[in-house]
N, C-alpha and C. Protein backbone atom coordinates (compact mmCIF):
# COMPACT_ATOMS: atom_id res chain seq x y z
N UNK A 1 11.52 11.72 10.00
CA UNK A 1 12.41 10.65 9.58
C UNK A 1 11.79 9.29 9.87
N UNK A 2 11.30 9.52 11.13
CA UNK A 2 10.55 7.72 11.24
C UNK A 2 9.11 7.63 10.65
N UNK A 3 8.59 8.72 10.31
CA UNK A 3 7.39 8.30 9.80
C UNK A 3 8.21 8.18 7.93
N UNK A 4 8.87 8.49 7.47
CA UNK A 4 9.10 8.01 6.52
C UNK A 4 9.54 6.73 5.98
N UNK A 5 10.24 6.35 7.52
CA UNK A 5 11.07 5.03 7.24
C UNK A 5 9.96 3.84 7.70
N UNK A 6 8.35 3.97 8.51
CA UNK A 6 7.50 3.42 8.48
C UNK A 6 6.55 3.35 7.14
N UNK A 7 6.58 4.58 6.58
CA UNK A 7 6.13 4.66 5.08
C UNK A 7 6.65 3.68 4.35
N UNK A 8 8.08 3.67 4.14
CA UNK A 8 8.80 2.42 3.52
C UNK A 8 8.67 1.07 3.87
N UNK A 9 8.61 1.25 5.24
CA UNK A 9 8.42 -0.51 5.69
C UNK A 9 6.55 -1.05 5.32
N UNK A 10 5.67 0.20 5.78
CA UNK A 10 4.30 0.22 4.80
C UNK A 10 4.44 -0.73 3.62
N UNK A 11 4.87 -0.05 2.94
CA UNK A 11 4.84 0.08 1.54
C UNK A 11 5.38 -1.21 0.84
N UNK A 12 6.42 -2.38 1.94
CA UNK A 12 6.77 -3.16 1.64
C UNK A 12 5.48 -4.33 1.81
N UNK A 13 5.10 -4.07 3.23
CA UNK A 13 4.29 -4.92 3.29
C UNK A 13 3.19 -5.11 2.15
N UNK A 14 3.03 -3.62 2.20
CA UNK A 14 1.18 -3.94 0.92
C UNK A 14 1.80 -4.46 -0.57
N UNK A 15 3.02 -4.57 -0.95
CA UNK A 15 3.44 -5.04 -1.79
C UNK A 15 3.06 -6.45 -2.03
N UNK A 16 3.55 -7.31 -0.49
CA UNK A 16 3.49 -8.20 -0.24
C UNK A 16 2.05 -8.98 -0.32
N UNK A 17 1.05 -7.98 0.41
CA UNK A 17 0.08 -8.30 1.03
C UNK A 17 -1.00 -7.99 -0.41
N UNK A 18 -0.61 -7.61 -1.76
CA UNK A 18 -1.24 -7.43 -2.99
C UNK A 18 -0.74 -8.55 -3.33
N UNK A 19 0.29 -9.10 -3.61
CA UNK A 19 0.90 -10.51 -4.14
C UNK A 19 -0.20 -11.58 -3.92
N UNK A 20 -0.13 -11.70 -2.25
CA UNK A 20 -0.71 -12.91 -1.79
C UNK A 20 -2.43 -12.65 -2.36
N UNK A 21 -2.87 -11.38 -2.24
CA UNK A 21 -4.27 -11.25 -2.02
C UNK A 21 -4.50 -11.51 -4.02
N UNK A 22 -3.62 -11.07 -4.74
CA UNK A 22 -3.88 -11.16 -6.09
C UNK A 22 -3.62 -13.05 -6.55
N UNK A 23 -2.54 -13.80 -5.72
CA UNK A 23 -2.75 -14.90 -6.35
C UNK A 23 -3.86 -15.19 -5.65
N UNK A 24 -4.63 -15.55 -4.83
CA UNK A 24 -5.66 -15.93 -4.05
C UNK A 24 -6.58 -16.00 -4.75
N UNK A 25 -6.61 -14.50 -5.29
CA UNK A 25 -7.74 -14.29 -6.38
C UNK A 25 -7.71 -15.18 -7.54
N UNK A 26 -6.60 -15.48 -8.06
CA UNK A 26 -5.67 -15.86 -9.15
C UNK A 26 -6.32 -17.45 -8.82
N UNK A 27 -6.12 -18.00 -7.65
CA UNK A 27 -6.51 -19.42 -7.36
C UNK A 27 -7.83 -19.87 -7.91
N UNK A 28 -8.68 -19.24 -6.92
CA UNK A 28 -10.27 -19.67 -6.85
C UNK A 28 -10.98 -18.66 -7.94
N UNK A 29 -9.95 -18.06 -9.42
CA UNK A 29 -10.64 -17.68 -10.87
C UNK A 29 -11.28 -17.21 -10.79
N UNK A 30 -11.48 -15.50 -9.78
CA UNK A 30 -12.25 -14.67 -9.94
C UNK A 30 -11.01 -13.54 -9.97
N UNK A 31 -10.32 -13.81 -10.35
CA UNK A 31 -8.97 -12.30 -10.48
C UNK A 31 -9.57 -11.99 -11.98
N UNK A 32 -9.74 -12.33 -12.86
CA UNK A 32 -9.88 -12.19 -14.12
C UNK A 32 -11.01 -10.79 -13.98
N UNK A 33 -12.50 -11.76 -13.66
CA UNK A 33 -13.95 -10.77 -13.46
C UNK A 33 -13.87 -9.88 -13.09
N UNK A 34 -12.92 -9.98 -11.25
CA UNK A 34 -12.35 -8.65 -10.93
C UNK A 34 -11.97 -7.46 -11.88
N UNK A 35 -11.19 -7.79 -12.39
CA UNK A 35 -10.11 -6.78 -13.03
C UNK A 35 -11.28 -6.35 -14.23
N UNK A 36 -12.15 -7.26 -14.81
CA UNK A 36 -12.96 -6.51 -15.98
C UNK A 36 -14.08 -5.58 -14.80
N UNK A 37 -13.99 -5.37 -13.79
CA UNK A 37 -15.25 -4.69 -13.30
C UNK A 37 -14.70 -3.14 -13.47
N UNK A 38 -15.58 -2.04 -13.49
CA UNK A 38 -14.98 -0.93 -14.29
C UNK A 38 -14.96 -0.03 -13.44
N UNK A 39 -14.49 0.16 -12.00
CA UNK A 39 -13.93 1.07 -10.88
C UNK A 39 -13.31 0.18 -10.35
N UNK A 40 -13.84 -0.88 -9.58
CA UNK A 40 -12.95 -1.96 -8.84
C UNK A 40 -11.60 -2.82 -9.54
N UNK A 41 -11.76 -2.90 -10.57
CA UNK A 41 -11.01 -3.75 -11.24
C UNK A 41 -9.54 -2.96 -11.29
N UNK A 42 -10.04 -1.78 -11.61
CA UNK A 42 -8.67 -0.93 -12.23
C UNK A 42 -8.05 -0.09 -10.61
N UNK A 43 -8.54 -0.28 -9.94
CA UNK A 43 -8.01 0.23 -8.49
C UNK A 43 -8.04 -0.93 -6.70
N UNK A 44 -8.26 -2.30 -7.68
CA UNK A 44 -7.92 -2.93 -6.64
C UNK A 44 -7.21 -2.50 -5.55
N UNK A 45 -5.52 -2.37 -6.14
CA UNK A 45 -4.40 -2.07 -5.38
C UNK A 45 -4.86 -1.26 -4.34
N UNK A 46 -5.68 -0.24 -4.46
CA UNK A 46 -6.19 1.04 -3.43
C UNK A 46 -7.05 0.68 -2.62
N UNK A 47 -7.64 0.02 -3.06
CA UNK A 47 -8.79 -1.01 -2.15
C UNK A 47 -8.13 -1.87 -1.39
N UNK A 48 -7.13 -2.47 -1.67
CA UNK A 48 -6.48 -3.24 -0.84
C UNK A 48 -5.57 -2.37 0.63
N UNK A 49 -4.81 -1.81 -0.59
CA UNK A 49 -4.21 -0.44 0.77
C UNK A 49 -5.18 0.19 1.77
N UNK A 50 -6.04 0.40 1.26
CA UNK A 50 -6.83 0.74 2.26
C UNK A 50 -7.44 -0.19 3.50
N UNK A 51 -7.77 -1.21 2.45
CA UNK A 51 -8.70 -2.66 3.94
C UNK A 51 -7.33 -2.72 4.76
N UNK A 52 -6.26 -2.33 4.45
CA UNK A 52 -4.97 -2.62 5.02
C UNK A 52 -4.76 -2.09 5.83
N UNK A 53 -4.86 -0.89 5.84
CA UNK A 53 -4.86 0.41 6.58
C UNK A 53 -5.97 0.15 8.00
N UNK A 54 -7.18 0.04 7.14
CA UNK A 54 -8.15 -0.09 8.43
C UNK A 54 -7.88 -1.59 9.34
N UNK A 55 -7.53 -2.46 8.23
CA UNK A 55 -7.25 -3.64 9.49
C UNK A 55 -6.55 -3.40 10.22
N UNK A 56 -5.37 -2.73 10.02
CA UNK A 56 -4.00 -2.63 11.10
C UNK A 56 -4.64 -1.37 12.53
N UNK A 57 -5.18 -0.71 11.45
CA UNK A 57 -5.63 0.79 12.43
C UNK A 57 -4.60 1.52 12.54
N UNK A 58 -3.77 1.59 11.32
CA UNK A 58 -2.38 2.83 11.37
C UNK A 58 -3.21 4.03 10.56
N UNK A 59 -2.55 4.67 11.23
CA UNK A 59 -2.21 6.52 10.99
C UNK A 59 -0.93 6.78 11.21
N UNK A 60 -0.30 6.61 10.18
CA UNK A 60 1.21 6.77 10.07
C UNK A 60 1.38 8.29 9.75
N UNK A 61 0.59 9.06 8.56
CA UNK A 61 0.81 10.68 8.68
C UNK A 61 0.71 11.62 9.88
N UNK A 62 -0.09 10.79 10.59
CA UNK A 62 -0.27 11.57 11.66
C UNK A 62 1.25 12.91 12.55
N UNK A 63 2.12 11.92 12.16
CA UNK A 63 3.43 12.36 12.35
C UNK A 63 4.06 13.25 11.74
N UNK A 64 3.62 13.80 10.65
CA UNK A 64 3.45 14.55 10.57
C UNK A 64 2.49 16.02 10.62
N UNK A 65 1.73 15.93 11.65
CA UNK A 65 0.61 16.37 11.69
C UNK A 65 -0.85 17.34 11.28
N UNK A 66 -0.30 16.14 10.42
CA UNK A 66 -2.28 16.14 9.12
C UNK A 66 -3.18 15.12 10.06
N UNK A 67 -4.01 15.80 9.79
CA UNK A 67 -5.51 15.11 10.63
C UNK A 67 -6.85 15.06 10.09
N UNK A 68 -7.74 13.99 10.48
CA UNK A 68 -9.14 14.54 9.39
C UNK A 68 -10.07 14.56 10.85
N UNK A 69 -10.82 15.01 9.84
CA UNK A 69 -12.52 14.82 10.83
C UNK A 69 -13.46 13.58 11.11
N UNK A 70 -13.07 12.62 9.93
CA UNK A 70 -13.43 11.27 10.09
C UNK A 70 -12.80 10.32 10.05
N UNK A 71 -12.64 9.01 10.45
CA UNK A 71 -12.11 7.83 10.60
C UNK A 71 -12.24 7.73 9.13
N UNK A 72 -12.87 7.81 8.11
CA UNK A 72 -12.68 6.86 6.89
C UNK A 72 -11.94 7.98 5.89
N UNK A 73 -11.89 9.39 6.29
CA UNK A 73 -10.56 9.96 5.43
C UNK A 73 -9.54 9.37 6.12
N UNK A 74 -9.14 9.57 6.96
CA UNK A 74 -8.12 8.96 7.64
C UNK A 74 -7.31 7.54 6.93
N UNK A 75 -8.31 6.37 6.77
CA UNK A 75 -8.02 5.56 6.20
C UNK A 75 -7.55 5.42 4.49
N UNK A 76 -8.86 6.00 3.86
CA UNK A 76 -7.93 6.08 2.61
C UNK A 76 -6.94 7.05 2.35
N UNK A 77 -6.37 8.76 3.14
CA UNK A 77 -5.20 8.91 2.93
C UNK A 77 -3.89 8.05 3.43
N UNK A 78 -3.98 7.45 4.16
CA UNK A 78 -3.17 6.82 4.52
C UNK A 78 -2.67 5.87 3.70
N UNK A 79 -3.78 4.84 2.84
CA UNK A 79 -3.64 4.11 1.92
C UNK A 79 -3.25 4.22 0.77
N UNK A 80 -3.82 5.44 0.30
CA UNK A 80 -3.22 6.22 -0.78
C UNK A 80 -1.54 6.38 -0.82
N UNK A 81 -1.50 7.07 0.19
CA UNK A 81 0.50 7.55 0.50
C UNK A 81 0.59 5.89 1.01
N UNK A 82 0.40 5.29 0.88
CA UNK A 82 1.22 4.13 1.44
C UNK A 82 1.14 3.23 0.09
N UNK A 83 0.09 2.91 -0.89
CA UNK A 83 0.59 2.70 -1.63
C UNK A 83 1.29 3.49 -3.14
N UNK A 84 1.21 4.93 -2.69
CA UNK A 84 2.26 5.99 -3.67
C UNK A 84 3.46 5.79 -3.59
N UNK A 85 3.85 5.40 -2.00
CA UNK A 85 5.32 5.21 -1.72
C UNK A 85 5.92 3.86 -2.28
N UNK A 86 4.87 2.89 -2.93
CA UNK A 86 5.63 1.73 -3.29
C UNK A 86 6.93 1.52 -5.01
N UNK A 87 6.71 2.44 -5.19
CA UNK A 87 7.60 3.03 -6.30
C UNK A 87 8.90 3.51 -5.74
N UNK A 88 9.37 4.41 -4.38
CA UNK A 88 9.88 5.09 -3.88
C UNK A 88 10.35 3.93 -3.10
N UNK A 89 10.04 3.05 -2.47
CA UNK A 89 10.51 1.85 -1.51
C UNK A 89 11.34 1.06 -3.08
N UNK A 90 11.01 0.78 -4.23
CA UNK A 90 11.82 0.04 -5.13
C UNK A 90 13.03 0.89 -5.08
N UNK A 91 13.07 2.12 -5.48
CA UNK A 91 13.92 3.41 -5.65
C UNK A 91 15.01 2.57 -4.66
N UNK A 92 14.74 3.04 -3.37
CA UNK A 92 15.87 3.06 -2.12
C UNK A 92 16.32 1.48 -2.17
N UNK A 93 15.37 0.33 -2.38
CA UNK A 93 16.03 -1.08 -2.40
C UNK A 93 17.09 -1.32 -3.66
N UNK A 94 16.48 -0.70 -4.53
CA UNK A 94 17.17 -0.62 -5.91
C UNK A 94 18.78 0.01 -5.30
N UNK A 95 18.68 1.47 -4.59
CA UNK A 95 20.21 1.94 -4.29
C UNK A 95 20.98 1.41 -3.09
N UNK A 96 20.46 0.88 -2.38
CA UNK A 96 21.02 -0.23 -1.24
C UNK A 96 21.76 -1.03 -1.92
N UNK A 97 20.99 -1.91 -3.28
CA UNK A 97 21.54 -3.06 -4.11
C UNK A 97 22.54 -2.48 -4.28
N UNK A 98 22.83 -1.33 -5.08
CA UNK A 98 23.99 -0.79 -5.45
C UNK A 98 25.07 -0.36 -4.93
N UNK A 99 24.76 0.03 -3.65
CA UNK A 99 25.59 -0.02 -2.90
C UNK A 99 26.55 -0.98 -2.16
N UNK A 100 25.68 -1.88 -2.13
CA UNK A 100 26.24 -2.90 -1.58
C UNK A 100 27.27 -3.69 -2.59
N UNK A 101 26.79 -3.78 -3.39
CA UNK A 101 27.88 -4.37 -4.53
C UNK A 101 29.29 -3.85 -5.26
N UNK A 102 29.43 -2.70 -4.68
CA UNK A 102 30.46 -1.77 -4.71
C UNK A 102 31.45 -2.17 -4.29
């Protein structure tokens, strides 16, 4: 239950933390080049989840206990499910809204 509800709070942040990092890009007019480069461009988002992952130094699955053999699986599953769950974090904000307005 709490590693899910850290998944969600995850998932908010890298939302966040793609916003800022995409206008940035957006500023100093290399978001464009980015996006035409032909692995990087089309998987930023994952690249980002991930530098995310390793900056913080979370292992949030761990809690459920999956484990790897190296520090850098570690990092991109983590990144991966953290930014998979950002669809699933709209889901639950989306039914909160609704709830609340009831």
């Amino acid at each position: 239950m709490y590693t899910l509800g850290a998944l969600l709070l995850l998932s908010l942040l890298l939302g966040a933390v793609i916003s800022v990092i995409e206008s940035v890009l957006t500023l100093i007019g290399i978001h464009a080049t980015i996006g035409k480069l032909p692995i990087i461009g089309a998987h930023l988002s994952l690249i980002i989840a991930i530098g995310m992952v390793w900056l913080c130094d979370i292992n949030t699955i761990s809690g459920w206990g999956i484990s790897f053999s190296d520090d850098w699986m570690t990092y991109v599953a983590n990144g991966a499910i953290i930014l998979g769950m950002i669809p699933l974090k709209d889901a639950v904000v989306n039914m909160v809204n609704k709830g609340l307005r009831a």
